[in-house]
C-alpha atoms as a PDB file:
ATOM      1  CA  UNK A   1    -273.468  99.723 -12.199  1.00  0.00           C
ATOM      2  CA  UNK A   2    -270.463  97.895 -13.182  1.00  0.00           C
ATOM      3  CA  UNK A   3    -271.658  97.526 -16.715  1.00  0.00           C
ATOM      4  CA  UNK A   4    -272.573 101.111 -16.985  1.00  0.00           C
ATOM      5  CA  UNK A   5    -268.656 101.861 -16.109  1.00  0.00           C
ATOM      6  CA  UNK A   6    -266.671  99.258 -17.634  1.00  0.00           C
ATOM      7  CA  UNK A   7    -269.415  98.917 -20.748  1.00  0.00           C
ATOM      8  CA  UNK A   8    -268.422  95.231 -20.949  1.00  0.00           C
ATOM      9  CA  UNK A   9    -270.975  91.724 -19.957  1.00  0.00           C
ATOM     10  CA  UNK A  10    -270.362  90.039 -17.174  1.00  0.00           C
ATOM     11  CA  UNK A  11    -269.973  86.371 -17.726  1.00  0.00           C
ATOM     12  CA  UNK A  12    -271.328  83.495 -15.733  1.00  0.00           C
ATOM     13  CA  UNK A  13    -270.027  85.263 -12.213  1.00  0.00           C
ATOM     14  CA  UNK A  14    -271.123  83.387  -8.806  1.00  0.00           C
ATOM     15  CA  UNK A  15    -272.534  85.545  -6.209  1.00  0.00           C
ATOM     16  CA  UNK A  16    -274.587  85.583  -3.323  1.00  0.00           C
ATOM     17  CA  UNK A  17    -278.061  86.156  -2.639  1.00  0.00           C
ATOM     18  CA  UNK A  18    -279.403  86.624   0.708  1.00  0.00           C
ATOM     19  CA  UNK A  19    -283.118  86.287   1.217  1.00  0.00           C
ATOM     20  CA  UNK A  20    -285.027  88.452   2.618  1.00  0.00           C
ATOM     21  CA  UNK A  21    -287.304  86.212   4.128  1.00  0.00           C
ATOM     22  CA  UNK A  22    -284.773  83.699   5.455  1.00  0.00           C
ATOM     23  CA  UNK A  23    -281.868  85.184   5.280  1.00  0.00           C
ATOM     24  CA  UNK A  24    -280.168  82.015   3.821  1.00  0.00           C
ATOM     25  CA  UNK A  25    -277.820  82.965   1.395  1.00  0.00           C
ATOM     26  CA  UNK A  26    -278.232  81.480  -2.442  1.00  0.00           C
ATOM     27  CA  UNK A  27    -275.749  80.926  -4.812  1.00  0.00           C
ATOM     28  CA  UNK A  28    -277.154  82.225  -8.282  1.00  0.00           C
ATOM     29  CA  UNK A  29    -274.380  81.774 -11.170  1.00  0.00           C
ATOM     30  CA  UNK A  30    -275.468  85.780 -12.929  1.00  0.00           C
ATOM     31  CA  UNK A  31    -274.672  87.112 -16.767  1.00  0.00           C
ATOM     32  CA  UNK A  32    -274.860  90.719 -17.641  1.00  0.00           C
ATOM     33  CA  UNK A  33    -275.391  92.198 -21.032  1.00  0.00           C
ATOM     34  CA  UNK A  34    -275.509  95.955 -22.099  1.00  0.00           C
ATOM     35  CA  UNK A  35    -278.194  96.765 -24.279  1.00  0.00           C
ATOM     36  CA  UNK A  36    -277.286  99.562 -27.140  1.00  0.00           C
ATOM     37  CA  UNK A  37    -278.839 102.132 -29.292  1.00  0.00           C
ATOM     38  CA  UNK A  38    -277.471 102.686 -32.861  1.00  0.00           C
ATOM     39  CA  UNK A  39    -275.173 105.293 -30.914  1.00  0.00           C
ATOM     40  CA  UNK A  40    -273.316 102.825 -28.848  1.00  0.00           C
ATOM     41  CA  UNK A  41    -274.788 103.877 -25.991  1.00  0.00           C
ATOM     42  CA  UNK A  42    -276.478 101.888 -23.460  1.00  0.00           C
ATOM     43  CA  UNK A  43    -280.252 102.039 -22.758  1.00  0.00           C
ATOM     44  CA  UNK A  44    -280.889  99.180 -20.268  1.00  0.00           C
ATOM     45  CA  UNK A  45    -278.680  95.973 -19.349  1.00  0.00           C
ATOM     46  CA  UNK A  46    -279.930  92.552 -18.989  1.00  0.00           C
ATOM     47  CA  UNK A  47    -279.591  90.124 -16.327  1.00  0.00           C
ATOM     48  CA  UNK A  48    -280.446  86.622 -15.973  1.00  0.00           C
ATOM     49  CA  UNK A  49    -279.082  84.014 -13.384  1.00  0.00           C
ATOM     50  CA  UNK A  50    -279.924  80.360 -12.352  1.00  0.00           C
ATOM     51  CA  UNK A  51    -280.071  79.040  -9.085  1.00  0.00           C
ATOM     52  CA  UNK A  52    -277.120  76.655  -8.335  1.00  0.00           C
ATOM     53  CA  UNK A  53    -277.180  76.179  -5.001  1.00  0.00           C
ATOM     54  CA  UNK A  54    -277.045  72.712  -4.610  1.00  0.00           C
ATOM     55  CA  UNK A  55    -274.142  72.584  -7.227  1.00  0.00           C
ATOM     56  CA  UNK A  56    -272.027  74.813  -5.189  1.00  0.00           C
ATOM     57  CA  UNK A  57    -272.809  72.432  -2.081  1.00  0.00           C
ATOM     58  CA  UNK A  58    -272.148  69.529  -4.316  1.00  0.00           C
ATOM     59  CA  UNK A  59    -268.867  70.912  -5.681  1.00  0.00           C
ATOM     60  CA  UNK A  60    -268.211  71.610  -1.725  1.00  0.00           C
ATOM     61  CA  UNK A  61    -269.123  68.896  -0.624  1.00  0.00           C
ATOM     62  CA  UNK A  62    -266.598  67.157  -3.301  1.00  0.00           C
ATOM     63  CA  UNK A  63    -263.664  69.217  -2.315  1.00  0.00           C
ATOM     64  CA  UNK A  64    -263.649  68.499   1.232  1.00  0.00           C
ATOM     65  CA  UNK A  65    -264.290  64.579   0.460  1.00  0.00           C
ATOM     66  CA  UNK A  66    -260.902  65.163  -1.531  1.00  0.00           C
ATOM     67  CA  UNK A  67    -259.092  67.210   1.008  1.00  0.00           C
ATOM     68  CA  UNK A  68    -260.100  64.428   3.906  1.00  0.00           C
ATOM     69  CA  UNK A  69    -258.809  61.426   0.787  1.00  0.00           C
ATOM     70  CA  UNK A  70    -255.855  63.700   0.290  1.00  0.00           C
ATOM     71  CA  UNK A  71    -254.874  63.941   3.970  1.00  0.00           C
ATOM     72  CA  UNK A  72    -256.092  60.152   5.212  1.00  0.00           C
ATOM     73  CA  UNK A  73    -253.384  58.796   2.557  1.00  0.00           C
ATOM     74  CA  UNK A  74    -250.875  61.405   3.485  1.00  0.00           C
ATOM     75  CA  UNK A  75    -250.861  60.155   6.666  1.00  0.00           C
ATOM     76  CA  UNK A  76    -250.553  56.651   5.601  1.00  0.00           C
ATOM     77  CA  UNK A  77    -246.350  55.790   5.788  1.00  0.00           C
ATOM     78  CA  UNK A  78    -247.014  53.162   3.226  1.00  0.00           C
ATOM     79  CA  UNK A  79    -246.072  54.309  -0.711  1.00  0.00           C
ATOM     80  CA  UNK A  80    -248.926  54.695  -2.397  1.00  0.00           C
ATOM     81  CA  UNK A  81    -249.337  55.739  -5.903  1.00  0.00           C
ATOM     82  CA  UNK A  82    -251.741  56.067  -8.864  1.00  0.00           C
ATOM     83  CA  UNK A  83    -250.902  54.966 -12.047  1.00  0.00           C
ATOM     84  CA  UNK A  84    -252.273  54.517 -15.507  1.00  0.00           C
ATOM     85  CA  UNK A  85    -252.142  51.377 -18.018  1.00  0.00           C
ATOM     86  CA  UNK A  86    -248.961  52.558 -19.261  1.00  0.00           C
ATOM     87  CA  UNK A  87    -247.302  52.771 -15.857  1.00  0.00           C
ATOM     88  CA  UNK A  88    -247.419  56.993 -15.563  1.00  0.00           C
ATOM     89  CA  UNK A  89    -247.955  58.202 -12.088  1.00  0.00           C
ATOM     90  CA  UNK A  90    -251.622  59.864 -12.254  1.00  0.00           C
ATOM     91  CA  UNK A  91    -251.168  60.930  -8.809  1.00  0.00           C
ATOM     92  CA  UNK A  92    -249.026  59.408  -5.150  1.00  0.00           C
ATOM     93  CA  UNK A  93    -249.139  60.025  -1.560  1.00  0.00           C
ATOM     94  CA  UNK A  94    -246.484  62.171   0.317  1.00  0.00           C
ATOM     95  CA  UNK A  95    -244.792  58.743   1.737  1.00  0.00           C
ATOM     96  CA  UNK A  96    -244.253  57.606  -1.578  1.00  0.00           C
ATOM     97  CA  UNK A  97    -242.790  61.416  -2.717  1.00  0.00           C
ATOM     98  CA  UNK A  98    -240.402  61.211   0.228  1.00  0.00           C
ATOM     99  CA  UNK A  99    -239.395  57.797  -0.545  1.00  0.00           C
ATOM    100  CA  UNK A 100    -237.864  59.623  -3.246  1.00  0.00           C
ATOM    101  CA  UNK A 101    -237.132  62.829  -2.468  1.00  0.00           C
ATOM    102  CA  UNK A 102    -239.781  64.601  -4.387  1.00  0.00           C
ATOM    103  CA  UNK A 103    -243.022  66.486  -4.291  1.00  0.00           C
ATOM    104  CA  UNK A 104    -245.981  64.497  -5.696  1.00  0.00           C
ATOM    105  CA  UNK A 105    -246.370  66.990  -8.083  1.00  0.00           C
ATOM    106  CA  UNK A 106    -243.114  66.260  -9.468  1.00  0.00           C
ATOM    107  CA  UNK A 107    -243.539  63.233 -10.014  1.00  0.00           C
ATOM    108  CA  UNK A 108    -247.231  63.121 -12.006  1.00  0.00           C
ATOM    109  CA  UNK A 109    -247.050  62.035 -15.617  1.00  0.00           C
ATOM    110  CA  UNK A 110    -243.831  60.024 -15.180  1.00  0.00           C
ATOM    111  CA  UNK A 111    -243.649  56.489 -14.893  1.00  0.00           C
ATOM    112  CA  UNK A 112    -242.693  54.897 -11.981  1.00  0.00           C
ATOM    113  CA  UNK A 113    -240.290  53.126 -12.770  1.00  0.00           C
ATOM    114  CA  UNK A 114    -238.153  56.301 -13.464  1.00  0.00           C
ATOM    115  CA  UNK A 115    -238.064  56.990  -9.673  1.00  0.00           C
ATOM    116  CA  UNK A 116    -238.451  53.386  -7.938  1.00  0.00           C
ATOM    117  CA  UNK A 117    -236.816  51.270 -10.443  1.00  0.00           C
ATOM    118  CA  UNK A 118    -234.481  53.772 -11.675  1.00  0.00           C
ATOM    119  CA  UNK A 119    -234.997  52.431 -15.417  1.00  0.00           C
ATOM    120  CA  UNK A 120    -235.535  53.269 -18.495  1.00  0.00           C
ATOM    121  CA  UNK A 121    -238.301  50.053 -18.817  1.00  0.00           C
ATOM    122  CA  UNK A 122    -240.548  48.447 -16.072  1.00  0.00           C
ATOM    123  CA  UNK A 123    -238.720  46.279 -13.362  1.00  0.00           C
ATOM    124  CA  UNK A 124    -238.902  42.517 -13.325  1.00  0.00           C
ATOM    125  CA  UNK A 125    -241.881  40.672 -12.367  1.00  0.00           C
ATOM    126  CA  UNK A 126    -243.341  44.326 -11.609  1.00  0.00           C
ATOM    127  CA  UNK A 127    -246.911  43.347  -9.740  1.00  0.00           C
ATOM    128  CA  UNK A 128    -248.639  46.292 -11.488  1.00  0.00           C
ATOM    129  CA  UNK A 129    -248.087  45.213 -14.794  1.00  0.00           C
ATOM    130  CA  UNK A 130    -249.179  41.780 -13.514  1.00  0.00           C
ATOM    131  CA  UNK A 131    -252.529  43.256 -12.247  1.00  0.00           C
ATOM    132  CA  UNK A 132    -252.991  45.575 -15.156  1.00  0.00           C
ATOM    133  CA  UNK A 133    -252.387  41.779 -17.528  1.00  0.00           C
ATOM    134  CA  UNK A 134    -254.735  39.589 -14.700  1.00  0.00           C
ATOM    135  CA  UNK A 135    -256.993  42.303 -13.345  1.00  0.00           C
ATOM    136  CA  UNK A 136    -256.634  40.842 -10.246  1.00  0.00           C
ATOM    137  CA  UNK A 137    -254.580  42.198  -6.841  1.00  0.00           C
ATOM    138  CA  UNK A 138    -250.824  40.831  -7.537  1.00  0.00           C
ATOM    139  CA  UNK A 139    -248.347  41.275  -4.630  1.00  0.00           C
ATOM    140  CA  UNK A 140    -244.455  40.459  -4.665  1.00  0.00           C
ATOM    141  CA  UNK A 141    -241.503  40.236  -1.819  1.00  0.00           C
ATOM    142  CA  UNK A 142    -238.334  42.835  -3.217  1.00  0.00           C
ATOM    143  CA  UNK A 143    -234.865  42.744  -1.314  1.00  0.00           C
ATOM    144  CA  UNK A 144    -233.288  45.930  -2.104  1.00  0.00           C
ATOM    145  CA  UNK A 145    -229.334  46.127  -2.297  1.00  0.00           C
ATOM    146  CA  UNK A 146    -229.208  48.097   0.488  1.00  0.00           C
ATOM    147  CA  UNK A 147    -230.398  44.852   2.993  1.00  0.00           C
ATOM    148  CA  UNK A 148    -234.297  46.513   3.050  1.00  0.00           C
ATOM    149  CA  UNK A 149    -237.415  44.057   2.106  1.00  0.00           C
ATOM    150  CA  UNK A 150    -240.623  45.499   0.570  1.00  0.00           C
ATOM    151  CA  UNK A 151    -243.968  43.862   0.293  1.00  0.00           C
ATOM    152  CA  UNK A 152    -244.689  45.844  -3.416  1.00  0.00           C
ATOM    153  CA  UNK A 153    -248.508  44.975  -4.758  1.00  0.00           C
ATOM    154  CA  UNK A 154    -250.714  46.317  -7.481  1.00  0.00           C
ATOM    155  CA  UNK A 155    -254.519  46.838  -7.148  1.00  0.00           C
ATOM    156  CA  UNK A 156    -256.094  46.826 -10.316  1.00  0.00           C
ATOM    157  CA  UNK A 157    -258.734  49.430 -10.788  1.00  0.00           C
ATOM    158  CA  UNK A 158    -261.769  48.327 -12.942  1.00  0.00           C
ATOM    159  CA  UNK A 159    -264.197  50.487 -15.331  1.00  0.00           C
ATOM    160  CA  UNK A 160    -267.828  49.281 -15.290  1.00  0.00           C
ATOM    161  CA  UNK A 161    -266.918  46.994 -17.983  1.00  0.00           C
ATOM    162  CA  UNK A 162    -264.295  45.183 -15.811  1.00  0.00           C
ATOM    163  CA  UNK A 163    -261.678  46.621 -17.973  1.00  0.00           C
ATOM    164  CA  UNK A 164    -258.268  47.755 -16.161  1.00  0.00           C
ATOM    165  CA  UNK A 165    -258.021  51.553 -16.387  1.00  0.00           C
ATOM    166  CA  UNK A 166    -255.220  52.011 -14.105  1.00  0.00           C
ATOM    167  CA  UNK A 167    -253.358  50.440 -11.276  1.00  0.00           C
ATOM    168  CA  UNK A 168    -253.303  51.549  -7.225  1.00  0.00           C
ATOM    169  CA  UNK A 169    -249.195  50.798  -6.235  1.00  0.00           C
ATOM    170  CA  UNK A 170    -248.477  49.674  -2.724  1.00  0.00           C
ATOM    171  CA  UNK A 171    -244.621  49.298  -1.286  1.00  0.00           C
ATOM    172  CA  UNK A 172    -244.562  48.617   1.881  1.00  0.00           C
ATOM    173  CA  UNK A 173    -241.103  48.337   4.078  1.00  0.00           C
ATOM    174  CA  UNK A 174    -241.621  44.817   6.070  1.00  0.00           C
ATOM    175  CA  UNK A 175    -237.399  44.948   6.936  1.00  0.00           C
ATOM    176  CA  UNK A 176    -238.340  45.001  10.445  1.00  0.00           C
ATOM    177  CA  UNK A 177    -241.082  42.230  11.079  1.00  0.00           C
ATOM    178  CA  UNK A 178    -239.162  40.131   8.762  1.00  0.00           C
ATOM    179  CA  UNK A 179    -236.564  40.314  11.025  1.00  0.00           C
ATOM    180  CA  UNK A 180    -239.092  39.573  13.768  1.00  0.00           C
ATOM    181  CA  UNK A 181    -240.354  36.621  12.294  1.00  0.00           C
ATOM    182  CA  UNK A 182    -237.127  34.804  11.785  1.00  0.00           C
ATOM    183  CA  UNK A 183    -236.206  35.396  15.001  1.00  0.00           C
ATOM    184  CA  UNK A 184    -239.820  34.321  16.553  1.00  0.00           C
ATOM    185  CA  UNK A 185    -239.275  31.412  14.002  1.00  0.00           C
ATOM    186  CA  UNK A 186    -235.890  30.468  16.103  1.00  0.00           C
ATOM    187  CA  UNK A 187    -237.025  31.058  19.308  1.00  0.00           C
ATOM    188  CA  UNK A 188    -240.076  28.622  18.599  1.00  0.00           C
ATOM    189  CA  UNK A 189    -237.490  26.058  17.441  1.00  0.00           C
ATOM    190  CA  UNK A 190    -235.320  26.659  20.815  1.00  0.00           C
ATOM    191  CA  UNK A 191    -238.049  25.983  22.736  1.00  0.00           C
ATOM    192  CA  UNK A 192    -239.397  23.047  20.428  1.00  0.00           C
ATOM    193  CA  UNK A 193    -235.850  21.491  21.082  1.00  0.00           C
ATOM    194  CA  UNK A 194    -235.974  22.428  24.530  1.00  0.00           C
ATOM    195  CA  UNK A 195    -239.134  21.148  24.937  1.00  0.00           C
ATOM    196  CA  UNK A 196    -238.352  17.577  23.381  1.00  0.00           C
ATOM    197  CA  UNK A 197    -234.940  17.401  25.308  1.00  0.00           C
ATOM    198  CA  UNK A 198    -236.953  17.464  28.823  1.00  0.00           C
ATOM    199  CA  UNK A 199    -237.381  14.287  30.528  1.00  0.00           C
ATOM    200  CA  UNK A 200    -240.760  14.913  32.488  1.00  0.00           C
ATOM    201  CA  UNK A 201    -244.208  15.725  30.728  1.00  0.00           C
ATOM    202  CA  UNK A 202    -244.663  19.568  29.601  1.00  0.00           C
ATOM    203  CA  UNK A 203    -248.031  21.047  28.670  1.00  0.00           C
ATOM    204  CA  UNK A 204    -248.661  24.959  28.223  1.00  0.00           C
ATOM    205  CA  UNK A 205    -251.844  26.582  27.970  1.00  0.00           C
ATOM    206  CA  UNK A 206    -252.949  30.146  26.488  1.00  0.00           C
ATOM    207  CA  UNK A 207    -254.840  32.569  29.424  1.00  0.00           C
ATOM    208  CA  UNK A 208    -258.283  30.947  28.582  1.00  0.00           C
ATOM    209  CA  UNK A 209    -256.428  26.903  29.706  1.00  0.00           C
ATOM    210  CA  UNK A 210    -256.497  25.816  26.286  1.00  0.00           C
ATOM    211  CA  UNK A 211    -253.558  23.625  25.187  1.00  0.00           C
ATOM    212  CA  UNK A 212    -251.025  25.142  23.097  1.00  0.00           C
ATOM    213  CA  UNK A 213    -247.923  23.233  23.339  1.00  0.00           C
ATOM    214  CA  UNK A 214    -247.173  19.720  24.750  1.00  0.00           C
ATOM    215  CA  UNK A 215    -243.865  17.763  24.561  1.00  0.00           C
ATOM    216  CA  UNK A 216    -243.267  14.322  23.475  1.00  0.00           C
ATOM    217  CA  UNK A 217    -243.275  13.090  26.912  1.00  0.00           C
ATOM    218  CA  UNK A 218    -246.340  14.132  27.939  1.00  0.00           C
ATOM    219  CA  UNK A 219    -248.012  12.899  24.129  1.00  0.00           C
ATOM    220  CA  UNK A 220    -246.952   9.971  25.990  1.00  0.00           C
ATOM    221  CA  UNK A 221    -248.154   9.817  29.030  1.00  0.00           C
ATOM    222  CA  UNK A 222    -251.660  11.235  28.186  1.00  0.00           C
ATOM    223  CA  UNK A 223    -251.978   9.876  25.264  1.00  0.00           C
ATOM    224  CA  UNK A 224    -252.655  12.300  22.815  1.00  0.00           C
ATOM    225  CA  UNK A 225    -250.792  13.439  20.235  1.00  0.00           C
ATOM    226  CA  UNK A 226    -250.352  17.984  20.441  1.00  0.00           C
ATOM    227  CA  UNK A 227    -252.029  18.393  16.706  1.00  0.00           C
ATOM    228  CA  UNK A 228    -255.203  16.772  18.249  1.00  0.00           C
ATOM    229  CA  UNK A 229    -254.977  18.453  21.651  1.00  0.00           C
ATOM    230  CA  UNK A 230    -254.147  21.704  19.964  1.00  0.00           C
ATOM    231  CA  UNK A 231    -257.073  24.162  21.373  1.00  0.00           C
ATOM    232  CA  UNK A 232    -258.520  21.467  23.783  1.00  0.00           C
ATOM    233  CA  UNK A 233    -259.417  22.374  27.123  1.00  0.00           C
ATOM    234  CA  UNK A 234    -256.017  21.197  29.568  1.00  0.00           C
ATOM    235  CA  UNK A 235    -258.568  18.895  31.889  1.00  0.00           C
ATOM    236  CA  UNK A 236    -259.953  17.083  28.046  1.00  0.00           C
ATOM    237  CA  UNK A 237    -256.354  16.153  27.808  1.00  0.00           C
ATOM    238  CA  UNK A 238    -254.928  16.087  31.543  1.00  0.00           C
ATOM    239  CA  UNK A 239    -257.118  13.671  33.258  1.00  0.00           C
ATOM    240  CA  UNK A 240    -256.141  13.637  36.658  1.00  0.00           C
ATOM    241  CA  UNK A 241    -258.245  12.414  39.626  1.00  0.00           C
ATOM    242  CA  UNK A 242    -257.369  11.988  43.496  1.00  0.00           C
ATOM    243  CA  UNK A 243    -256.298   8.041  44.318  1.00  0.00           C
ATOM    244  CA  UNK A 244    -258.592   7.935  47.082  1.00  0.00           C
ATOM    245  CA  UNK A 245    -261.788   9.365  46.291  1.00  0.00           C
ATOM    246  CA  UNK A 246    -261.326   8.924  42.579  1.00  0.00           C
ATOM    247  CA  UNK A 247    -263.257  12.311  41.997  1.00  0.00           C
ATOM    248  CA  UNK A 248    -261.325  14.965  39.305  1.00  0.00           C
ATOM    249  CA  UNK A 249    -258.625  16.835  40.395  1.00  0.00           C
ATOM    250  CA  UNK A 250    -258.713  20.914  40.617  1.00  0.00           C
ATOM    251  CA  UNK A 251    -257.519  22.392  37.050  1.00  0.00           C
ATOM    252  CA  UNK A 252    -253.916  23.490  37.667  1.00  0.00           C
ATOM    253  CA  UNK A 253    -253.997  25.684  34.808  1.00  0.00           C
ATOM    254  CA  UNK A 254    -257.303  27.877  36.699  1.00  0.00           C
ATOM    255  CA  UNK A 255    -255.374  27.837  39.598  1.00  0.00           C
ATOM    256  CA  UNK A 256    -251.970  29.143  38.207  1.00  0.00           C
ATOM    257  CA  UNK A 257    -254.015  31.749  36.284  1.00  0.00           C
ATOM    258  CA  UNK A 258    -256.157  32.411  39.408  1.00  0.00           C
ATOM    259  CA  UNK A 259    -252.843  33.261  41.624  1.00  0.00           C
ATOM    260  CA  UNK A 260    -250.089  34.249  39.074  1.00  0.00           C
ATOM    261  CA  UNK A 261    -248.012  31.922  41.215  1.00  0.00           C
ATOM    262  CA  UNK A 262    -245.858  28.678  40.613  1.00  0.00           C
ATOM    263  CA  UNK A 263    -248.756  25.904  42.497  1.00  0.00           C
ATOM    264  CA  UNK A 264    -247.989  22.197  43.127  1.00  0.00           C
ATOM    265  CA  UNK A 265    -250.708  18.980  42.598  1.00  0.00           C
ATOM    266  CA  UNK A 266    -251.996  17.643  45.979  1.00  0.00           C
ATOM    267  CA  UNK A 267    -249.918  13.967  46.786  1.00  0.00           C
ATOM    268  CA  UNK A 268    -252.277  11.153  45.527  1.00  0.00           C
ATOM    269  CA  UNK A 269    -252.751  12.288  42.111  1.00  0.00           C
ATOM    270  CA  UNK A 270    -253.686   9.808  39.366  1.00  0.00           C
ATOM    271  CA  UNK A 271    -253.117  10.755  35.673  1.00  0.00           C
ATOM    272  CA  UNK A 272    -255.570   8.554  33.858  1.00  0.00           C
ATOM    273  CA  UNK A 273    -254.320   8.172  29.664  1.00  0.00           C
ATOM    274  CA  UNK A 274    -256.345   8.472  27.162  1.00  0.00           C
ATOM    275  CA  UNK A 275    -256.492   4.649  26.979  1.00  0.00           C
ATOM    276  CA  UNK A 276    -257.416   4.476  30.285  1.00  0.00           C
ATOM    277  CA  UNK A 277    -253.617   4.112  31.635  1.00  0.00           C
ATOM    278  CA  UNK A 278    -253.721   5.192  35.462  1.00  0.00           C
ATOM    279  CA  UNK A 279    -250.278   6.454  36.749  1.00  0.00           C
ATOM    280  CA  UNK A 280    -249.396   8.219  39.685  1.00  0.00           C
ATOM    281  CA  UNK A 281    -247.591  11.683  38.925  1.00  0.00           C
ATOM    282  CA  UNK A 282    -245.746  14.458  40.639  1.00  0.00           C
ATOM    283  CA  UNK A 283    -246.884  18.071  38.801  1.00  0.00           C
ATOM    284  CA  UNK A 284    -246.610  21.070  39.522  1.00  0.00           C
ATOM    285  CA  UNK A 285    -247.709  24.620  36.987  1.00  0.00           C
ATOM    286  CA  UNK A 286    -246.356  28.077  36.442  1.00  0.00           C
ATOM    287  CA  UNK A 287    -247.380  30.963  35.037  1.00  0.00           C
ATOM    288  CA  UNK A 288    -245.570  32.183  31.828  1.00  0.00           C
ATOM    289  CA  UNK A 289    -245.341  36.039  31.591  1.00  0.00           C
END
């Protein structure tokens, strides 16, 4: 019908077919061609189609993989971009856009240095050009001007003849655990200080009664040094048995754990050394929370 009025072929138009039997509906890509006397006018019209049903579910099936890529990475606050060999953004997440106030759009088929490194060349030591030399993942620490730290990498992305045909970019802003970790790093070194300015024997634990920590004092007086009791059960390292009966002592680590309160050792406790040195010792355990 639409031939007959417009008098022009219809070219490779998708449509719908519902069966008749099944009513499933199949896609059936259709051409149309008028048919013409030596008048010009039109005696029948041809039409052909192919079944591509399973194309259109592929091609589906495709665009929703890429819409569920597209929003996963979206969500993602890390910069992330696509780039080619020569350093031209092939395509970036909306993180990486904002970093620099931009759409991704605007910023595909420019390199990206123009926008991060604010350049007219690639910036020093730049880990993509690294990975796109090494093919191999190439990661770098940046401190900005402005105080912030980045954790910038390159993944190099390989062909099936290991070649590098582009590069996956990665910034991450690590200001704030790098601030973390310094200040972890000095509290551990309080403690260690602390810990090595206390005159009686310390030993902490993690929840399981595992050493973690022990003082000079108490390397001492057990006899083992804290890299070799490091992960050893507290009783392995902290022999203690009563005076009288000579039979091992409760664990004062279970105990604390078991009540979540401070607990003193019994009177007649023996600490027996790793060398077999028995002294009589005062203890008491806490938990840390």
């Amino acid at each position: 019908h639409q031939i007959l009025q417009t008098r022009e072929p219809i070219k490779n138009r998708l449509v719908g077919i519902r069966r008749a039997d099944t009513a499933e509906i199949v896609w059936v890509m259709l051409n149309c061609f008028p048919a013409k006397n030596s008048h010009g006018n039109i005696t029948e019209v041809l039409v052909s189609f192919i079944d591509v049903t399973e194309r259109k579910k592929a091609e589906e099936a495709l665009r929703s993989s890429e819409a569920q890529k597209k929003a996963i990475l979206d969500g993602i606050t890390t910069n992330i971009a696509l780039v080619d060999t020569n350093l031209n953004i092939l395509w970036s997440n909306k993180a990486a856009a904002q970093s620099v106030d931009k759409q991704p759009c605007d910023m595909v088929g420019r390199p990206c240095y123009s926008f991060w490194g604010d350049s007219v060349k690639p910036c020093a030591n730049c880990p993509s050009l690294k990975a796109i030399q090494t093919g191999k993942s190439e990661h770098i620490i940046v401190h900005t001007p402005d105080g912030r730290i980045w954790d910038e990498g390159g993944e190099p992305i390989l062909d099936e003849d290991n070649n590098v045909v582009g590069v996956v970019e990665i910034a991450q802003d690590i200001t704030e655990r790098k601030l973390a970790e310094t200040a972890l790093a000095a509290e551990k070194e309080r403690l260690a200080v602390t810990l090595r300015s206390i005159g009686d024997g310390v030993i902490t634990t993690d929840t399981q009664g595992n050493v973690v920590i022990m003082n000079k004092v108490a390397e001492h007086l057990t006899g083992w040094l804290q890299s070799e009791a490091q992960g050893q059960p507290l009783l392995s390292v902290f022999h203690i048995i009563n005076e009288r009966t000579r039979r091992p002592c409760e664990n004062p680590a279970e105990k604390v754990l078991a009540t979540g309160s401070v607990i003193e050792l019994a009177n007649h406790t023996l600490l027996v050394s790793r060398s077999g040195t028995e002294r009589m010792i005062a203890d008491s355990g806490a938990p840390i929370t």
